[in-house]
N, C-alpha and C. Protein backbone atom coordinates (compact mmCIF):
# COMPACT_ATOMS: atom_id res chain seq x y z
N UNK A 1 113.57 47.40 116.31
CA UNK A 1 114.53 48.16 115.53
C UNK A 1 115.63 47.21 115.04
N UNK A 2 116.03 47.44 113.63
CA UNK A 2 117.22 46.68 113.59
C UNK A 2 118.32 47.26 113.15
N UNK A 3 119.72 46.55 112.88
CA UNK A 3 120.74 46.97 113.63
C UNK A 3 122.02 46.56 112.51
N UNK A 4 122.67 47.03 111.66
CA UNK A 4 123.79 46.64 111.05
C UNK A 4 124.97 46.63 111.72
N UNK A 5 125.60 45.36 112.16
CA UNK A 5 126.73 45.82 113.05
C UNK A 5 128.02 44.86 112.27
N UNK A 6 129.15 44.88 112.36
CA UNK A 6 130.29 44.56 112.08
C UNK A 6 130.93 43.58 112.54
N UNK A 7 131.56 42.84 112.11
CA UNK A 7 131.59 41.16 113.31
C UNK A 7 132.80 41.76 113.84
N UNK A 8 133.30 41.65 114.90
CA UNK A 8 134.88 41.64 115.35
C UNK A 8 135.76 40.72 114.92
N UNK A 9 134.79 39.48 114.44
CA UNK A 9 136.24 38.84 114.05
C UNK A 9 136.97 38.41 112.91
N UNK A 10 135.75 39.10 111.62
CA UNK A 10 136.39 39.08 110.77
C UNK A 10 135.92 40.48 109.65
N UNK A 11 135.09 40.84 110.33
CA UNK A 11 134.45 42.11 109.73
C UNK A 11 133.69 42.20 108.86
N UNK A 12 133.10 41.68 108.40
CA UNK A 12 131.77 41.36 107.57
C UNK A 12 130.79 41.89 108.22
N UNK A 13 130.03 42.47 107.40
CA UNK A 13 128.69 43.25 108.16
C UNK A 13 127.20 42.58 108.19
N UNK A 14 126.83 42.28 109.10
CA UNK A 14 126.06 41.79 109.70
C UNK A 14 124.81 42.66 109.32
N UNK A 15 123.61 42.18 108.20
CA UNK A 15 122.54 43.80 108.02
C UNK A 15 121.54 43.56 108.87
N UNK A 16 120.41 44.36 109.28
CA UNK A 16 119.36 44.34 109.79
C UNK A 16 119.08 43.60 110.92
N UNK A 17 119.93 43.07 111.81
CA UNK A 17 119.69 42.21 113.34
C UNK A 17 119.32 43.06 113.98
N UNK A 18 117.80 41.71 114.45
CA UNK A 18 117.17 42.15 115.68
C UNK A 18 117.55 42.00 116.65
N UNK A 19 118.50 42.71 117.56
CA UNK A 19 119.12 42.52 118.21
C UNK A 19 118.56 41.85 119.89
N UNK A 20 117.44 43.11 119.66
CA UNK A 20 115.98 42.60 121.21
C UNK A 20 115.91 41.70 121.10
N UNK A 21 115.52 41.25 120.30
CA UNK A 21 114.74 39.54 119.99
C UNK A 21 115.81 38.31 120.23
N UNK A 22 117.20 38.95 119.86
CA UNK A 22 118.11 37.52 120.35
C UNK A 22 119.31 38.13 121.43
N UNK A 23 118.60 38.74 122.36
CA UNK A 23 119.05 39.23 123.34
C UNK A 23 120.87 39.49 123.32
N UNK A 24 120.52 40.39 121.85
CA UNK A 24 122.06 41.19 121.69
C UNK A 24 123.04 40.28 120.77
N UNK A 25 122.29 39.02 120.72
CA UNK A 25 123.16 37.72 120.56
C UNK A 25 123.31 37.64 118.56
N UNK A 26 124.68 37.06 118.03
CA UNK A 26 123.79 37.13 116.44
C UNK A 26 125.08 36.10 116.70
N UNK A 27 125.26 35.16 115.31
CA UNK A 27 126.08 34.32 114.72
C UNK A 27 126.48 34.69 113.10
N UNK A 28 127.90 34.98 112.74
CA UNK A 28 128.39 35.97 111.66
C UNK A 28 128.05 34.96 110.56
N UNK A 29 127.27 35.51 109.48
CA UNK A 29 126.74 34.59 108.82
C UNK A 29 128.29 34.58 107.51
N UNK A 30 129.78 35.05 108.12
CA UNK A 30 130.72 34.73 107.29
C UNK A 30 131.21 33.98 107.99
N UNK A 31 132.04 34.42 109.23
CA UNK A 31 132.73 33.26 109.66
C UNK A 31 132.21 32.25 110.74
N UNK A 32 130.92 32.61 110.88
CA UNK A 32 130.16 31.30 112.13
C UNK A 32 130.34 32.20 113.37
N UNK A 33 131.35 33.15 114.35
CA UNK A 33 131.50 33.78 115.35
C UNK A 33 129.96 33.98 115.69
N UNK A 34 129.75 33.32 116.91
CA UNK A 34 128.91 33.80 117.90
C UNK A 34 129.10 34.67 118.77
N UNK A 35 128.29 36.74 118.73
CA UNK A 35 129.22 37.27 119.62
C UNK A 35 127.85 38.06 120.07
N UNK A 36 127.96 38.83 121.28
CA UNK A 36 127.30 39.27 121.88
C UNK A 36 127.71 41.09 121.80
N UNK A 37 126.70 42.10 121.84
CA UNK A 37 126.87 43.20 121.81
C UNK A 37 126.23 44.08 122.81
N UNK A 38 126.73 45.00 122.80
CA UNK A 38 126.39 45.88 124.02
C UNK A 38 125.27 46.98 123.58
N UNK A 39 124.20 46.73 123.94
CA UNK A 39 123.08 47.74 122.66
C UNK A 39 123.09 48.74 123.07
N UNK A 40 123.17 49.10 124.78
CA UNK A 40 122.77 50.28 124.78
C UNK A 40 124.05 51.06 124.30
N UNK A 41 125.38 50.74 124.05
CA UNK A 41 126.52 51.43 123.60
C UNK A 41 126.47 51.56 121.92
N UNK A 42 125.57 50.55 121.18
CA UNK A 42 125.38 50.87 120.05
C UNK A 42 124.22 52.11 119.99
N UNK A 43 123.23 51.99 120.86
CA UNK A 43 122.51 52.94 120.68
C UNK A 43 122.73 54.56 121.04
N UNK A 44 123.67 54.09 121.94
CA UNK A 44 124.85 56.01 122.34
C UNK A 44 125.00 56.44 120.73
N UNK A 45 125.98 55.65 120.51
CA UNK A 45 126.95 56.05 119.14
C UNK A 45 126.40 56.06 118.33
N UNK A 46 124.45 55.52 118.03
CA UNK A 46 123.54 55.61 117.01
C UNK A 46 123.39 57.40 116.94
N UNK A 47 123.13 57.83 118.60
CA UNK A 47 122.47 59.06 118.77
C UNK A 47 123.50 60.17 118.46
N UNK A 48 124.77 59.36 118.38
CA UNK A 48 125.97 60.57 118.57
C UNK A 48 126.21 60.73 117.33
N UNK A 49 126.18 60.25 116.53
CA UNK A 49 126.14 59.99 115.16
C UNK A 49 125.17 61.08 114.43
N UNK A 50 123.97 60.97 114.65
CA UNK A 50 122.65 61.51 114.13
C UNK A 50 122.72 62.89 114.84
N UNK A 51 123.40 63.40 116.03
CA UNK A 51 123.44 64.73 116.46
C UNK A 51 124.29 65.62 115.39
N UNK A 52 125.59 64.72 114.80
CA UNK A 52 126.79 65.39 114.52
C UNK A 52 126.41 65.73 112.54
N UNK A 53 125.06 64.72 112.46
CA UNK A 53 124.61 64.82 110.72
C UNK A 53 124.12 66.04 110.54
């Protein structure tokens, strides 16, 4: 599955990371930030999201 997520540190959106495959891990292809994410908390707020559509 992949995964559009938001960098924290400068906010540029990050499209389609496989997140499994680099064990949560991505590098912001704006500002270089190497950051790590918490999937199963992206995947809560995926489901909480899709209940409330």
């Amino acid at each position: 599955m992949s995964y559009n997520i938001k960098c924290p540190e400068c906010g540029a959106e990050q499209k389609n990371l496989n997140l499994e495959e680099t064990e949560c891990s991505y590098v912001c292809s704006k500002c270089g930030k190497q950051t790590t994410v918490d999937l199963e908390k992206i995947r809560k707020a995926s489901l909480k999201k899709e209940a409330t559509n």
